[in-house]
Protein backbone atom coordinates (compact mmCIF):
# COMPACT_ATOMS: atom_id res chain seq x y z
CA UNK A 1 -15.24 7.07 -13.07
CA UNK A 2 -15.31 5.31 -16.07
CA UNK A 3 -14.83 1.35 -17.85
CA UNK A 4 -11.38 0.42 -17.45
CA UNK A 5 -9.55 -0.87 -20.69
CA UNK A 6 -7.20 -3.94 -21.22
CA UNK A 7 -4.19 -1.55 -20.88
CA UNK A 8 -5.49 -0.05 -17.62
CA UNK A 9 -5.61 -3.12 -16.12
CA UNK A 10 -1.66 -4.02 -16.27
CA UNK A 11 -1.04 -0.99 -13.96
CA UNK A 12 -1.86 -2.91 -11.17
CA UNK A 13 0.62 -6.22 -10.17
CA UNK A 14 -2.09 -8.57 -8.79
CA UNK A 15 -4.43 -8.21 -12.43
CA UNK A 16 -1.62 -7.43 -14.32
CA UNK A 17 0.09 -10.98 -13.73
CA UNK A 18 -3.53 -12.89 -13.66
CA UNK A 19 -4.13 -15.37 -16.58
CA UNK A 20 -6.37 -13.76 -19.61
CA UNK A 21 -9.41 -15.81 -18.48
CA UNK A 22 -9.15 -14.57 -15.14
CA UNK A 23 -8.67 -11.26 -15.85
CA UNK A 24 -11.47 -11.40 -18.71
CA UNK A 25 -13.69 -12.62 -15.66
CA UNK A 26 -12.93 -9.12 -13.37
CA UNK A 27 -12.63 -6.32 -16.32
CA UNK A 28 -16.52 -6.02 -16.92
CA UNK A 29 -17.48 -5.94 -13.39
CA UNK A 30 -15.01 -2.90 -12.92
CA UNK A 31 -14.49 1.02 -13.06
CA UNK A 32 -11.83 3.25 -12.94
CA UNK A 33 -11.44 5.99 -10.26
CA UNK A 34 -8.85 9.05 -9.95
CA UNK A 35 -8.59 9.33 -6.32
CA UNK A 36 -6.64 12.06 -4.38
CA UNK A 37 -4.93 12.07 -1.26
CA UNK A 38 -6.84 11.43 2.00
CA UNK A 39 -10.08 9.92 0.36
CA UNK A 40 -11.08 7.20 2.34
CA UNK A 41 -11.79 3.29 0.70
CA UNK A 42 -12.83 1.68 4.03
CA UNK A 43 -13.64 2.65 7.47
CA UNK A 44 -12.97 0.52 10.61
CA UNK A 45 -15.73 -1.80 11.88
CA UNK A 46 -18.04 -1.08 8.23
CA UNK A 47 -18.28 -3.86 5.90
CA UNK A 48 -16.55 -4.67 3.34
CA UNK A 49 -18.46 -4.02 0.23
CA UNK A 50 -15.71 -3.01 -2.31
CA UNK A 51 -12.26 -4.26 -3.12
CA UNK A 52 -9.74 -1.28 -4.76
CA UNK A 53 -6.21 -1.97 -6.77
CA UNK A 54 -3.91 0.81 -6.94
CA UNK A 55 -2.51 1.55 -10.26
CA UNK A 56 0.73 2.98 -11.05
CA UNK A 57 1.97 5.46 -8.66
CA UNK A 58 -1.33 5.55 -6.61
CA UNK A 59 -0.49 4.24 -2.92
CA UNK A 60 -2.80 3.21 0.11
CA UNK A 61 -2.75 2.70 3.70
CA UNK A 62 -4.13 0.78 6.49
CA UNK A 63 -4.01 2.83 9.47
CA UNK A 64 -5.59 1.29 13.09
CA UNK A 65 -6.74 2.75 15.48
CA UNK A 66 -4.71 2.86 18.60
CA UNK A 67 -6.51 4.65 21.26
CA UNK A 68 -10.52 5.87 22.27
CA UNK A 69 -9.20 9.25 20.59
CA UNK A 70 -9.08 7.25 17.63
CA UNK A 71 -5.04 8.09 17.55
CA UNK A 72 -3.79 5.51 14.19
CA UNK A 73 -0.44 3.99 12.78
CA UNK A 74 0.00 2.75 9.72
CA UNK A 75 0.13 -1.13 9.81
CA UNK A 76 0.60 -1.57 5.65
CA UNK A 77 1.48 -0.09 2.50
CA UNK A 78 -0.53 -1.40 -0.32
CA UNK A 79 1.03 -0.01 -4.03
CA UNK A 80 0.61 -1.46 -7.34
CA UNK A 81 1.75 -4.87 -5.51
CA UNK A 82 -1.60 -5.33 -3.92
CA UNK A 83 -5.55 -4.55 -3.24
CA UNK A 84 -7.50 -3.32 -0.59
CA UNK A 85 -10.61 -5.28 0.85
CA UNK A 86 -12.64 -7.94 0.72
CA UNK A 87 -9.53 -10.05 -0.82
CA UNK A 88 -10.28 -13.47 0.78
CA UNK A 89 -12.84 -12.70 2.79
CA UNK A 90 -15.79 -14.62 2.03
CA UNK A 91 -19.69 -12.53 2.52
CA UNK A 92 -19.81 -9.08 3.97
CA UNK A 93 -17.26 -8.62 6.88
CA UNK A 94 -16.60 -5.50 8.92
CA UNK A 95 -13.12 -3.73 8.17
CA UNK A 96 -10.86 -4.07 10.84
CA UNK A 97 -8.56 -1.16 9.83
CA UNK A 98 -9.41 2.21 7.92
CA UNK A 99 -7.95 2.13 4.48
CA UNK A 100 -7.26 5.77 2.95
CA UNK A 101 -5.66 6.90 -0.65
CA UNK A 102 -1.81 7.79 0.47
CA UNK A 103 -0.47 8.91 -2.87
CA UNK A 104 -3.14 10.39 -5.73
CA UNK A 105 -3.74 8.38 -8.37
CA UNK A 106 -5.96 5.60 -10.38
CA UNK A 107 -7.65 2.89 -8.44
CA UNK A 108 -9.54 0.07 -10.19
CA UNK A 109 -12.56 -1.01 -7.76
CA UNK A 110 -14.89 -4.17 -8.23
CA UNK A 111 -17.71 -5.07 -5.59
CA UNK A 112 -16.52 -7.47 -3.51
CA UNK A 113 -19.30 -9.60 -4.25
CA UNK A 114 -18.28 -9.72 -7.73
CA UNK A 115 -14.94 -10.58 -6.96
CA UNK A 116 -16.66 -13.57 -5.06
CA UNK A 117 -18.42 -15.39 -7.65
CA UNK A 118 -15.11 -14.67 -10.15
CA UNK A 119 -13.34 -16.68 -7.23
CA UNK A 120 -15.79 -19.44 -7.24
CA UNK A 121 -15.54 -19.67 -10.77
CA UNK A 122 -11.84 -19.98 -11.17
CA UNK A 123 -9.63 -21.64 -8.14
CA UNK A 124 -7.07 -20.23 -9.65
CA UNK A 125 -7.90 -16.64 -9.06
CA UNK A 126 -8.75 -17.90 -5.85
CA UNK A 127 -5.39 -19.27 -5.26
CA UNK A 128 -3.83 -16.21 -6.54
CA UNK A 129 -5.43 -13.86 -3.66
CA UNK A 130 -4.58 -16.25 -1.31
CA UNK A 131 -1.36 -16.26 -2.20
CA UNK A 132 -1.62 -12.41 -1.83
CA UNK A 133 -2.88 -12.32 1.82
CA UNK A 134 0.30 -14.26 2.63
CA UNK A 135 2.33 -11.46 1.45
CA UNK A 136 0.23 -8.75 2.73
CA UNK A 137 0.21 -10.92 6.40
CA UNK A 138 3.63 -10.81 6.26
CA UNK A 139 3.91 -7.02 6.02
CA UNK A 140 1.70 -6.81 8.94
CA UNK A 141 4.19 -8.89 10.94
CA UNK A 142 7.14 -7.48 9.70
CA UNK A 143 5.81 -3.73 10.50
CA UNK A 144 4.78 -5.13 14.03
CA UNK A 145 8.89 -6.29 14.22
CA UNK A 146 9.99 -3.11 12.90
CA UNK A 147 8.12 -0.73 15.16
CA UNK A 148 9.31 -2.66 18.18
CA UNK A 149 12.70 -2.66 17.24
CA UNK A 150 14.12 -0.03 14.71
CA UNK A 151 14.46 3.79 15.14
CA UNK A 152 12.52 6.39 14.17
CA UNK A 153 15.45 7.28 11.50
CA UNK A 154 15.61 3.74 10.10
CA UNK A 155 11.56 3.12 9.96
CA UNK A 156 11.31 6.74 8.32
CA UNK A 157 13.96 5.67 5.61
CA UNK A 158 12.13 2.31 4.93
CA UNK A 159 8.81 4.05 4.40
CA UNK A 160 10.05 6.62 1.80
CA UNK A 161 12.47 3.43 0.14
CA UNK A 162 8.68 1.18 0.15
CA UNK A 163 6.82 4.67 -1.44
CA UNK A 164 9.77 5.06 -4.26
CA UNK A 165 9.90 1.32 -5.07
CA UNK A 166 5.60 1.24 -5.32
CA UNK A 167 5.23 4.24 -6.80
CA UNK A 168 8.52 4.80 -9.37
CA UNK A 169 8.49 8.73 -7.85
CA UNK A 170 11.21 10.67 -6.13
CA UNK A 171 8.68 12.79 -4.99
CA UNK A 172 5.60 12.20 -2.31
CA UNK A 173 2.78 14.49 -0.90
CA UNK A 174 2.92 14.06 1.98
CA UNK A 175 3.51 16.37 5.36
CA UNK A 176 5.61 16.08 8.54
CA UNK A 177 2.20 16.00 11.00
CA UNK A 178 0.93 12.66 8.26
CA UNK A 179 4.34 11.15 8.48
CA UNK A 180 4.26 11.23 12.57
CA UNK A 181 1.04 9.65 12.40
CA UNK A 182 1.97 7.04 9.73
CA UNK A 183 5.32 6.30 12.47
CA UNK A 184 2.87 6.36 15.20
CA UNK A 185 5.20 8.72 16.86
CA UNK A 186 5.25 12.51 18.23
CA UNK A 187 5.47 15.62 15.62
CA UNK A 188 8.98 16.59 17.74
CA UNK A 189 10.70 13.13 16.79
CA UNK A 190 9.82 13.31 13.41
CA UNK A 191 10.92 17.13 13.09
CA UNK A 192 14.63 15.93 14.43
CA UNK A 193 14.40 13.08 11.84
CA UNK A 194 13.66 14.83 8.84
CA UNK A 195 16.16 17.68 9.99
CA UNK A 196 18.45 14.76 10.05
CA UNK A 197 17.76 13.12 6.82
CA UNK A 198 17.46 16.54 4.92
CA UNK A 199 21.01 17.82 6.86
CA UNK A 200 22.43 14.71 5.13
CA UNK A 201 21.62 14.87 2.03
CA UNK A 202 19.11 11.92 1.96
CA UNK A 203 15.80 13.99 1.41
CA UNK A 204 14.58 16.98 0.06
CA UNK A 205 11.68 19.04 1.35
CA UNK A 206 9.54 21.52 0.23
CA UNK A 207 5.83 22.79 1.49
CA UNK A 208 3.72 19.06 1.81
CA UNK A 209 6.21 17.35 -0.16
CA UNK A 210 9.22 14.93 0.51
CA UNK A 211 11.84 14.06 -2.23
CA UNK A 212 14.18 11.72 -1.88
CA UNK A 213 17.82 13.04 -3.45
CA UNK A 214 19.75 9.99 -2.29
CA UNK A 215 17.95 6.42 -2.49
CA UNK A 216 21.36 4.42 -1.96
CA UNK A 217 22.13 6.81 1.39
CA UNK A 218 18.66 5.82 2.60
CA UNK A 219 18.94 2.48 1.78
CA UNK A 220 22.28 2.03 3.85
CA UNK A 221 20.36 3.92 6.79
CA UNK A 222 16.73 2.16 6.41
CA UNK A 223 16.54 -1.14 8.67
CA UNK A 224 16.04 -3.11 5.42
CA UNK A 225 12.63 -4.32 6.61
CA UNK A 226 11.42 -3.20 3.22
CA UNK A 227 13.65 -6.09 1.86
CA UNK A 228 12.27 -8.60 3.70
CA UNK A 229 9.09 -7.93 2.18
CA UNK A 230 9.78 -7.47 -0.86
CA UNK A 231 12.34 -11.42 -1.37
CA UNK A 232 8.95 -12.61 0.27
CA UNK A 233 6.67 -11.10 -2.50
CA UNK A 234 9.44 -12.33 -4.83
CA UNK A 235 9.14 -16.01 -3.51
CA UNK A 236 5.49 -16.17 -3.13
CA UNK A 237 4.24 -14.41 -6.34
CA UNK A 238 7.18 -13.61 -8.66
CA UNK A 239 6.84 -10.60 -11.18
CA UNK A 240 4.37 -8.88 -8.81
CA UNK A 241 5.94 -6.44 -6.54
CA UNK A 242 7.80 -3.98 -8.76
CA UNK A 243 11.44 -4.33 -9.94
CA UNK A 244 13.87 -1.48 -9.83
């Protein structure tokens, strides 16, 4: 945990992109944590006290809860693109979805309340995270399209095209039992569709990890939701989801 500097800052789209006022507004209210896999940044129906930006390669996910067993599926990715928490909010509101760290990295958090009065200040920077829950909306809906229609196969490839493109990495921790739950879909389907992808060449797999040895393969067999998402980023808030 520490102060982040000017430099830090540009590893994450959202501050990276923000005019040097704006950003001069957030950096002193700020730290900067290395976070591993599986730590948690917000639980379901707990308010929302702190707002997080993945840096880098770092990744995050909003998982809800689909059963009283507390059974989740992953309803968002949020990379270097985006934030988690408290992003237009206004006061202390409960968390409607659990937010955990997907991929290790740096995250730069600010209390949300901070972020408030920065927001007040500057309409701007209150324009810009507006402009952000758009995009993040319209992941929601496209995931809620995608689950209904696409394959296990297809929805599998567009998760490990949307980790490569946030993250810049071939390679993801991740295991077959975390990537059922973040399909929402039994161990045994997932099993037959990594057997799949890795029998063609399209992944790599080793103990808890996934590599991906062929992005243009996967691309061809991913349902291109991933696209979608990323022209609307492009239309809505240019320069902010990352290029190839």
């Amino acid at each position: 945990m520490a102060t982040p500097t000017p430099q830090e800052l540009t590893g994450n789209g959202l501050l990276s992109t923000l005019r040097d006022n704006d950003r001069d507004r957030l950096t002193p209210h700020m730290m900067i944590f290395d976070l591993k896999a599986g730590d948690v940044l917000q639980r379901a129906s707990e308010p929302v006290t702190e707002t997080w930006f993945p840096c880098n390669s770092a990744l995050a996910s909003f998982m809800v809860s689909t059963s009283a067993t507390n059974d989740a599926v992953e309803v968002a990715l949020i990379g270097r693109e985006g934030a988690v928490g408290g992003i237009v909010s206004n006061g202390s509101l409960p968390s409607f979805a659990t937010a955990t760290v997907r991929n290790s990295g740096k995250f730069l958090r600010i209390k949300t309340s901070a972020l408030e009065h920065a927001k007040i200040d500057s309409i701007h920077l209150r324009h810009w995270f507006s402009r952000y829950s758009d995009c993040l909306l319209a992941q929601v809906f496209q995931t809620a399209a995608c689950n209904a229609k696409h394959t296990i196969n297809q929805r599998a490839a567009k998760w490990l095209l949307a980790a490569l493109r946030r993250t810049g990495e071939r390679e993801f921790e991740m295991t077959q039992e975390q990537l059922a739950e973040l399909l929402g879909v039994g161990r045994t389907f997932v099993t037959r569709t990594v057997s799949k992808l890795r029998a063609e060449g399209y992944i790599e797999t080793r103990r808890g990890v996934f590599v991906v040895a062929n992005e243009s393969g996967l691309s061809a067999l991913s349902c291109h939701c991933t696209t979608a998402i990323e022209n609307h980023f492009d239309t809505v808030m240019h320069g902010v989801y990352p290029a190839d």
